[in-house]
N, C-alpha and C. Protein backbone atom coordinates (compact mmCIF):
# COMPACT_ATOMS: atom_id res chain seq x y z
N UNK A 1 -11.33 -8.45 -14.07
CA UNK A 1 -12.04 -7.58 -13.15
C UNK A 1 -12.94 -6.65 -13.96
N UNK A 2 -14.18 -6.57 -13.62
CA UNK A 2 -15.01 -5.82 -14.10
C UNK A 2 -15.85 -4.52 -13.68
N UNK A 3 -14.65 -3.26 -13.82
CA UNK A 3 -14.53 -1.88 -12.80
C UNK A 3 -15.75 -0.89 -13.70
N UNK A 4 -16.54 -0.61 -13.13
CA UNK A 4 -17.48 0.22 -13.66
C UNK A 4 -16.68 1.74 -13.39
N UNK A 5 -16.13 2.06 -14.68
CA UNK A 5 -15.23 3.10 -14.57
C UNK A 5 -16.46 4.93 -14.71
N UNK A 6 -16.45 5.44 -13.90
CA UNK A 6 -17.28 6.53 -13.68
C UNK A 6 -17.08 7.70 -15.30
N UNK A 7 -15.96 7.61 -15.21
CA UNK A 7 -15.66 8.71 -16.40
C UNK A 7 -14.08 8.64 -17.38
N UNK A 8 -14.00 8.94 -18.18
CA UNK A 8 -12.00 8.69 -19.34
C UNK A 8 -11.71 9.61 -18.56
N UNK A 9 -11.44 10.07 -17.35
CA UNK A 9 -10.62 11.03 -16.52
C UNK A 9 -9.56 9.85 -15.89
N UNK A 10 -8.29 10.14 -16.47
CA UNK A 10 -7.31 9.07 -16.13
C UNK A 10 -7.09 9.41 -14.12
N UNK A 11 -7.44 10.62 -13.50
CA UNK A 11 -7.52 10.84 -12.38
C UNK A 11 -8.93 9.74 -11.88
N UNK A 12 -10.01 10.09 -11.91
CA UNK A 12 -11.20 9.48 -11.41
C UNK A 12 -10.84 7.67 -12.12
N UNK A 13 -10.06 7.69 -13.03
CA UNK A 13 -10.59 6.17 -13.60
C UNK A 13 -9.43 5.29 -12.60
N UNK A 14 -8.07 5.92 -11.83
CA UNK A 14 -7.25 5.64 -10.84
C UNK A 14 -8.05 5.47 -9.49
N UNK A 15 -8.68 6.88 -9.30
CA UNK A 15 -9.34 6.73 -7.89
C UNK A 15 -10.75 5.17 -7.98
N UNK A 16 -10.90 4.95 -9.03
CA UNK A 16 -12.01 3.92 -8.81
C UNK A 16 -11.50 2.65 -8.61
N UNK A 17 -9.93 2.35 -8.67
CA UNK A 17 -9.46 1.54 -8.12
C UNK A 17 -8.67 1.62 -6.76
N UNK A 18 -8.11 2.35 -6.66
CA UNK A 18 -7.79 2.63 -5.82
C UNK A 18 -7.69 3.66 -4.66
N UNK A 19 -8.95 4.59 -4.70
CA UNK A 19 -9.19 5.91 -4.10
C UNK A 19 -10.41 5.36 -2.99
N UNK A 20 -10.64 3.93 -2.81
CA UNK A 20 -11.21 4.02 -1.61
C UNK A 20 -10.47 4.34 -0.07
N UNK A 21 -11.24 3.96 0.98
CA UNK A 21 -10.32 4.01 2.40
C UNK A 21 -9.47 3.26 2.84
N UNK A 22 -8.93 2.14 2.12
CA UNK A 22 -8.54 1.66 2.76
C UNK A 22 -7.19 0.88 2.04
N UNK A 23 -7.02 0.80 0.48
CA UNK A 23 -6.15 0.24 -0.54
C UNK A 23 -5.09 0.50 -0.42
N UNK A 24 -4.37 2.06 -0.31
CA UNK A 24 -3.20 2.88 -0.30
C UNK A 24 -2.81 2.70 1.36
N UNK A 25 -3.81 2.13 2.60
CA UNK A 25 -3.28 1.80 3.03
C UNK A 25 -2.73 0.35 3.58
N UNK A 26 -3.24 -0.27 2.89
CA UNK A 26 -2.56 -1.82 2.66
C UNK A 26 -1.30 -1.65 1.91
N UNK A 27 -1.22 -1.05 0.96
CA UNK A 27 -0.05 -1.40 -0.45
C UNK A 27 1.30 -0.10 1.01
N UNK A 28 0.35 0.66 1.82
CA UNK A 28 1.50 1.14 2.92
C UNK A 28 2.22 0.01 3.43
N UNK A 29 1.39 -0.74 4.36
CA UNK A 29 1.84 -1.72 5.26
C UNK A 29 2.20 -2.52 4.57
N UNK A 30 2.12 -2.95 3.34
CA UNK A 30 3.26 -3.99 2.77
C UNK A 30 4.59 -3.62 2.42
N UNK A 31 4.57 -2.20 2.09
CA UNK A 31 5.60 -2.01 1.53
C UNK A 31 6.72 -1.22 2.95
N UNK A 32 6.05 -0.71 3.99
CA UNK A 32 6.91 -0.08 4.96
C UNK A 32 6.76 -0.90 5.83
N UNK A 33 5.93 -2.15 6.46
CA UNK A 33 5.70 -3.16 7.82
C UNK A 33 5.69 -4.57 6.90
N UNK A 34 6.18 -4.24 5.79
CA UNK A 34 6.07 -5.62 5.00
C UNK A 34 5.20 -7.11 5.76
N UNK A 35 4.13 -6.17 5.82
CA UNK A 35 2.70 -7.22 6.26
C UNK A 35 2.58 -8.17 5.12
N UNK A 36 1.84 -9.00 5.02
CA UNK A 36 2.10 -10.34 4.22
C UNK A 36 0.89 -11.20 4.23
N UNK A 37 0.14 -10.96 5.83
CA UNK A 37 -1.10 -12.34 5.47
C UNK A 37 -2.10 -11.19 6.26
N UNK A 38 -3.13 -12.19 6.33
CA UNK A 38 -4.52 -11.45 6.17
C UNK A 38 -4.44 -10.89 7.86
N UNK A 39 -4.07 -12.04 9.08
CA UNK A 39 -3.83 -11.32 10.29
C UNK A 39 -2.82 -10.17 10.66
N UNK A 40 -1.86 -10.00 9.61
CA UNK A 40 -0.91 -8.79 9.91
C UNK A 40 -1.51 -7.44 9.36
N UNK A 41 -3.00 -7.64 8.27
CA UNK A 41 -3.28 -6.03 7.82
C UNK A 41 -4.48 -6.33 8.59
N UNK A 42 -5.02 -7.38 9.56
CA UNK A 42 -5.86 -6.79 10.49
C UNK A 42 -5.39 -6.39 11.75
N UNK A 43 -4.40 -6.30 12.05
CA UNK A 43 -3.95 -5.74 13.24
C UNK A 43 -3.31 -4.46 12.70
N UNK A 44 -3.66 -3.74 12.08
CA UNK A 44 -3.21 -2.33 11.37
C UNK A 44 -3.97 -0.99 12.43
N UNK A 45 -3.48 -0.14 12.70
CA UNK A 45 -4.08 1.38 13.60
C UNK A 45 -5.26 1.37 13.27
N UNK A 46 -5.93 1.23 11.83
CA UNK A 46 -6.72 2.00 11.46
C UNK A 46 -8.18 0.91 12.01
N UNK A 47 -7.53 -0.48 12.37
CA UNK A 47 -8.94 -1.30 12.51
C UNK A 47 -9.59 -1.94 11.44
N UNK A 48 -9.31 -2.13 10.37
CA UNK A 48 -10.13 -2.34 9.14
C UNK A 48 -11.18 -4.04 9.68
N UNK A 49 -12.05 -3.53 9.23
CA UNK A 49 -13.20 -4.84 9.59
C UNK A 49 -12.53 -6.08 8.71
N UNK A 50 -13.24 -7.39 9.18
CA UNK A 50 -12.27 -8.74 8.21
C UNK A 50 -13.25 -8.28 6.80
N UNK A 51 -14.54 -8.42 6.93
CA UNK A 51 -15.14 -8.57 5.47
C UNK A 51 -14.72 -7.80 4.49
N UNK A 52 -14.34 -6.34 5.19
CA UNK A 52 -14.20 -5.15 4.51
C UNK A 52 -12.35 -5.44 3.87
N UNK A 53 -11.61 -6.07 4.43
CA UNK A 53 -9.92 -6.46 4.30
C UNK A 53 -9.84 -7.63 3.56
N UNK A 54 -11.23 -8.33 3.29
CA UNK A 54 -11.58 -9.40 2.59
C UNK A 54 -11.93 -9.14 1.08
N UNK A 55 -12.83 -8.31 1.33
CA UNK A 55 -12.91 -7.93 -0.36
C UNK A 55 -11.57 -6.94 -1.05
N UNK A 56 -11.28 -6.12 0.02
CA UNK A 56 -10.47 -5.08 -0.45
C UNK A 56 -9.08 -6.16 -1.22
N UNK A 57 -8.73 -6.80 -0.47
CA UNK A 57 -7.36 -7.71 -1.26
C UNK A 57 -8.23 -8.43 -2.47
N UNK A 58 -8.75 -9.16 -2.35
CA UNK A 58 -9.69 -9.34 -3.54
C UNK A 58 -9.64 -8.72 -5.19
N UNK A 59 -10.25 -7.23 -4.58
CA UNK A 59 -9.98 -6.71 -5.65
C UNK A 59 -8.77 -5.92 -5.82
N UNK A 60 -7.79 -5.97 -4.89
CA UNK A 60 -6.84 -5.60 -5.20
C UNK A 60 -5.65 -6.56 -6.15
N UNK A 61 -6.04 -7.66 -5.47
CA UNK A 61 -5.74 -9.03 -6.52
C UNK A 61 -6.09 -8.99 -7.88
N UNK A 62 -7.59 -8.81 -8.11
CA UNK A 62 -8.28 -8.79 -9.57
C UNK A 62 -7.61 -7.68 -10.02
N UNK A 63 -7.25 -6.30 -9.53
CA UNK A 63 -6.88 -5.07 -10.08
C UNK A 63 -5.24 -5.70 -10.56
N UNK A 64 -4.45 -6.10 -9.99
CA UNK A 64 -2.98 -6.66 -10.44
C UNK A 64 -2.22 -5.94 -9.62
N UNK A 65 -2.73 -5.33 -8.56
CA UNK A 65 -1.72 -4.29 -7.46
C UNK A 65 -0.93 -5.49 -6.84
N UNK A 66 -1.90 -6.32 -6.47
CA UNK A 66 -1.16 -7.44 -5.55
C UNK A 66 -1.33 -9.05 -6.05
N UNK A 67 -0.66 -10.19 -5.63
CA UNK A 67 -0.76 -11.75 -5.83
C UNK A 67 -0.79 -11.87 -4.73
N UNK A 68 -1.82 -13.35 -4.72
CA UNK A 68 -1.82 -14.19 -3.50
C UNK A 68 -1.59 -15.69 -3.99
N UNK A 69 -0.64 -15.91 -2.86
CA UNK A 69 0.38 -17.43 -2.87
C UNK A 69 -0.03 -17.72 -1.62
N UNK A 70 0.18 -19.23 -1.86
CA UNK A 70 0.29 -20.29 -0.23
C UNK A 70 1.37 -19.72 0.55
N UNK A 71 1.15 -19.92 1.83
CA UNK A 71 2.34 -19.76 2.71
C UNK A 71 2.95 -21.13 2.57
N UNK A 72 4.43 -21.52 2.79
CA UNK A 72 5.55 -22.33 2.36
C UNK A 72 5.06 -23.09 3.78
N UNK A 73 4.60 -24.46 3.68
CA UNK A 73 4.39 -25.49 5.16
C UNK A 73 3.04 -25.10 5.67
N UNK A 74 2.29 -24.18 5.11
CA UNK A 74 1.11 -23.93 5.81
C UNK A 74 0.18 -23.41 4.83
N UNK A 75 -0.63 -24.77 3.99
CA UNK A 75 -1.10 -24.21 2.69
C UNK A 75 -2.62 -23.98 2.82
N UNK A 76 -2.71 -23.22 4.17
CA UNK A 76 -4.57 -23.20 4.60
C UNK A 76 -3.85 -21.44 4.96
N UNK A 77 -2.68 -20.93 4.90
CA UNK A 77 -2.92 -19.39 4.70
C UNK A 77 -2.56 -18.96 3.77
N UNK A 78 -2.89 -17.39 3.30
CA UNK A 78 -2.45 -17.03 2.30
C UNK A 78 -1.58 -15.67 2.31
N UNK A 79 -0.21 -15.86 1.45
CA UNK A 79 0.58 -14.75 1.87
C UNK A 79 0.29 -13.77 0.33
N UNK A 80 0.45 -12.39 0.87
CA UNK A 80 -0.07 -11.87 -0.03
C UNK A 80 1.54 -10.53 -0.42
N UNK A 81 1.45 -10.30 -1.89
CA UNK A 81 3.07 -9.92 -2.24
C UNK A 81 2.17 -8.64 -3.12
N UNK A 82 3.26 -7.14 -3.40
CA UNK A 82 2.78 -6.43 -4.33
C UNK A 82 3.67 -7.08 -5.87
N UNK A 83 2.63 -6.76 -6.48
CA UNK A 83 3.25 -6.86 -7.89
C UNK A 83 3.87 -5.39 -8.56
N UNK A 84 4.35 -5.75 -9.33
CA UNK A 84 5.11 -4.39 -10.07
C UNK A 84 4.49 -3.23 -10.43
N UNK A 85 2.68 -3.27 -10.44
CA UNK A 85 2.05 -1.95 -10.41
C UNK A 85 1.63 -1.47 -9.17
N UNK A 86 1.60 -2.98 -8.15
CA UNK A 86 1.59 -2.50 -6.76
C UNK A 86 2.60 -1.62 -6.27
N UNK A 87 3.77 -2.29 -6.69
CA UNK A 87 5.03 -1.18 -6.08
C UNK A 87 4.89 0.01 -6.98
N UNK A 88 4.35 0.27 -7.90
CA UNK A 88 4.16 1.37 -8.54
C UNK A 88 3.55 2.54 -7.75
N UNK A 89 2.77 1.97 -6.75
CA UNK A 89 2.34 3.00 -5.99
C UNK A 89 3.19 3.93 -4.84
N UNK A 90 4.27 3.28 -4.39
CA UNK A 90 5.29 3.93 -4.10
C UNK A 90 5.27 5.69 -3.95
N UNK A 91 5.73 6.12 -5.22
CA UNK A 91 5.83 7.44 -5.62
C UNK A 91 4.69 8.43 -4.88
N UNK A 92 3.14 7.72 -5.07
CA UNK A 92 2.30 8.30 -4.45
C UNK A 92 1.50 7.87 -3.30
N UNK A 93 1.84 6.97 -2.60
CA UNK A 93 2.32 7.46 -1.30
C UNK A 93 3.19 8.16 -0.49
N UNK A 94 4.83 8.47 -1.01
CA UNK A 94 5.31 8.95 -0.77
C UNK A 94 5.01 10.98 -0.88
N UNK A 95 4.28 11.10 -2.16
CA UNK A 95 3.89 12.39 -2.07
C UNK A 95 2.82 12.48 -1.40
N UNK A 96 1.57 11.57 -1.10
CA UNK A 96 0.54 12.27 0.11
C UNK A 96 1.32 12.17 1.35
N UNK A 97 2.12 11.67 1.72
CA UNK A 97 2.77 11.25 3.13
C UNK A 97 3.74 12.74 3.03
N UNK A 98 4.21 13.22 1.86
CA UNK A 98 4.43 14.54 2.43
C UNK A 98 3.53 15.99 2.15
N UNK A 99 2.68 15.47 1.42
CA UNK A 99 1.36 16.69 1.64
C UNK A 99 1.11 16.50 2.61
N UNK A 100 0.85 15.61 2.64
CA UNK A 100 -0.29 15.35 4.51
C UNK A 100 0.90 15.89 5.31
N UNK A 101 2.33 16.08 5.70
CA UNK A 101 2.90 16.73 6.59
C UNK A 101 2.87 18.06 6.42
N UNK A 102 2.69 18.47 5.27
CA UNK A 102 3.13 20.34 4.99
C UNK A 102 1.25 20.92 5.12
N UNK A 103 0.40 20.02 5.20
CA UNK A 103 -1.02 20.28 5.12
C UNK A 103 -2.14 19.67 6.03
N UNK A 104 -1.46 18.58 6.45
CA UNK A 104 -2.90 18.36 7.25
C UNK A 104 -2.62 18.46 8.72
N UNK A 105 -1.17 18.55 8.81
CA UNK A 105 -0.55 18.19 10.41
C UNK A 105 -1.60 19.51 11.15
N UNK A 106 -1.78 20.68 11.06
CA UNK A 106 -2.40 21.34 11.62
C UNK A 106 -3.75 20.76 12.10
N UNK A 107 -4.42 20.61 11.18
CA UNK A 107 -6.16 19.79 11.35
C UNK A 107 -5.94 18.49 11.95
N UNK A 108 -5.00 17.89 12.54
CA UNK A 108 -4.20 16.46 12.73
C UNK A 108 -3.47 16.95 13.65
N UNK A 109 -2.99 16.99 14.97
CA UNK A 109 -1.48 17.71 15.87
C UNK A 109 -1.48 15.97 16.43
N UNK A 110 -1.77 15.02 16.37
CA UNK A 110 -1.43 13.99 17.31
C UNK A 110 -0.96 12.87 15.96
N UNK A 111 -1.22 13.63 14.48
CA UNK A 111 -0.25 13.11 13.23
C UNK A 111 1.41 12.35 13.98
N UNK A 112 1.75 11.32 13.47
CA UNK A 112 3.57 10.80 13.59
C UNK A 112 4.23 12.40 13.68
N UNK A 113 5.34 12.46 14.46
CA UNK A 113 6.45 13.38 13.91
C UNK A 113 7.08 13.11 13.61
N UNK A 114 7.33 12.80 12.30
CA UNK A 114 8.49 12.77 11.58
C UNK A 114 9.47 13.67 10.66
N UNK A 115 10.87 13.34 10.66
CA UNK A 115 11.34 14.42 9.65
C UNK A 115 11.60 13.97 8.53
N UNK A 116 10.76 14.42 7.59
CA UNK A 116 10.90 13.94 6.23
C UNK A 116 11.83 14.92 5.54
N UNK A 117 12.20 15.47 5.94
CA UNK A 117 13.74 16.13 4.96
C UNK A 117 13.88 15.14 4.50
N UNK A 118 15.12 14.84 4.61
CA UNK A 118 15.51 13.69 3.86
C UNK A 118 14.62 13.22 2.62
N UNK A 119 13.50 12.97 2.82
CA UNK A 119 12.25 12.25 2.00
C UNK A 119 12.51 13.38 0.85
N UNK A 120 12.62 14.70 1.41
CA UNK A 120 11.94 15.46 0.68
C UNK A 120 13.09 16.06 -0.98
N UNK A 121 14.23 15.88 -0.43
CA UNK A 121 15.51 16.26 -0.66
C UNK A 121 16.13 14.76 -1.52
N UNK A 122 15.95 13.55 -1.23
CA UNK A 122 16.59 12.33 -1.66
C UNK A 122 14.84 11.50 -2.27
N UNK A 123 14.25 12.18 -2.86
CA UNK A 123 12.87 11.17 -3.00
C UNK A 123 13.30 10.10 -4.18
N UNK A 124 14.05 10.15 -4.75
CA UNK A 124 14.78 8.65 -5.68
C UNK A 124 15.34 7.92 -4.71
N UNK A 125 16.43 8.31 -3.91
CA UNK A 125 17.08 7.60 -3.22
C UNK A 125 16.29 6.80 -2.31
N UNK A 126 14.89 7.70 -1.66
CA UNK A 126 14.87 7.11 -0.53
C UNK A 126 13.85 6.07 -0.97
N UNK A 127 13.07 6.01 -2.02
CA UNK A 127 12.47 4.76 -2.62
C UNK A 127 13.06 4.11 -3.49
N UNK A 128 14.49 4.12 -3.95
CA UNK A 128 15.13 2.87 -4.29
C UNK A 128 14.83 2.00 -2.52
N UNK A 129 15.22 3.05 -1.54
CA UNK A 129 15.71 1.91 -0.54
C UNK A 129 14.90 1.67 0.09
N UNK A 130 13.71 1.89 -0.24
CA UNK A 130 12.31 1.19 0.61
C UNK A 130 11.88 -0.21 -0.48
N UNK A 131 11.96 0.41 -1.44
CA UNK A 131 11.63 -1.34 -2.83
C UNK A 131 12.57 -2.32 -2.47
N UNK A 132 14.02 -1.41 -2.26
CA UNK A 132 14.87 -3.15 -2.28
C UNK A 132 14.62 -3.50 -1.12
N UNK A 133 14.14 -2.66 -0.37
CA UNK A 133 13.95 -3.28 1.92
C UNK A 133 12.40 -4.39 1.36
N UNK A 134 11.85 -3.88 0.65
CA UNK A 134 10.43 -5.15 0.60
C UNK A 134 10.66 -5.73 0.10
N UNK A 135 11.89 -5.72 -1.51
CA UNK A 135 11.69 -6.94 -2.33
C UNK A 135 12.70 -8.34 -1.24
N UNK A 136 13.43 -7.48 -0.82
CA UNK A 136 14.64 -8.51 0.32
C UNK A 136 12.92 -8.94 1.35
N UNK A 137 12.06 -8.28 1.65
CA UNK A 137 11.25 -9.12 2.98
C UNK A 137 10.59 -9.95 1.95
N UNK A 138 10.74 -9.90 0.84
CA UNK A 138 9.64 -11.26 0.33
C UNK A 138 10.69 -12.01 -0.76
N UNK A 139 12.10 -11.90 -0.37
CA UNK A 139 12.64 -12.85 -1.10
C UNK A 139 12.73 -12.81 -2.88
N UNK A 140 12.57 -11.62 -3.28
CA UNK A 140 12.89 -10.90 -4.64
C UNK A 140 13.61 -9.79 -4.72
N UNK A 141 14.97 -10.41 -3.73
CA UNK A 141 16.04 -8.72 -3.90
C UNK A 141 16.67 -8.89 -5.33
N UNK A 142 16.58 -7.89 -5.73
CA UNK A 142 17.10 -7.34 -6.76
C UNK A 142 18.82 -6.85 -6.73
């Protein structure tokens, strides 16, 4: 992959892979709706266009966040898995998912309600048990 990196700011040289609109929320829906093919992250809230969900796995592929494999009996789709820097993202989703509750819910009131105690209080625990819930939906429990 050939990332025209803006600046050696290990912040900006992250966001140029993954700080567009729409990446962090794919590597979401795989890892919490363990979505898998190209029709399960187009039926996502947010709407994402096909061309635009087309390139984005793409280069999320070329980046090494994610692999794409045949589906097993149906080798005209493609199922798509995070790889080990994909699940790396984990951690930070989990911390904007609780900034965004302590910060944006105001500018946002129709935001999920959720109680992330728990999240907030067990954040090892509660992403051991979201990795082994995806690696069990794609058949790499650990």
């Amino acid at each position: 992959m050939n990332i025209d990196f803006r600046c050696h700011c290990p912040i900006s040289s992250a966001l140029d892979i993954i700080g567009d609109k729409w990446t962090l929320l794919i590597v979401r829906d795989m890892i919490f709706d363990h979505k898998k093919t190209f029709k399960d992250f187009s039926t996502s809230a947010e709407s994402i266009a096909s061309n635009i969900l087309s390139a984005r796995l793409k280069s999320m592929e070329e980046a090494g966040i994610i692999r794409k494999s045949k589906m097993e009996g149906n080798q005209k789709s493609n199922i798509y898995t995070l790889t080990e820097k994909g699940l790396g993202l984990l951690p930070v989703i989990v911390e904007i998912t609780l900034w965004s509750d302590e910060n944006v819910r105001a500018l946002n009131p129709t935001m999920v309600k959720e109680d992330y105690n728990y999240v907030r209080t067990n954040k090892q625990a509660f992403m051991a048990m979201v990795k082994q819930g995806y690696l069990k939906s794609i058949g790499e429990e650990k």
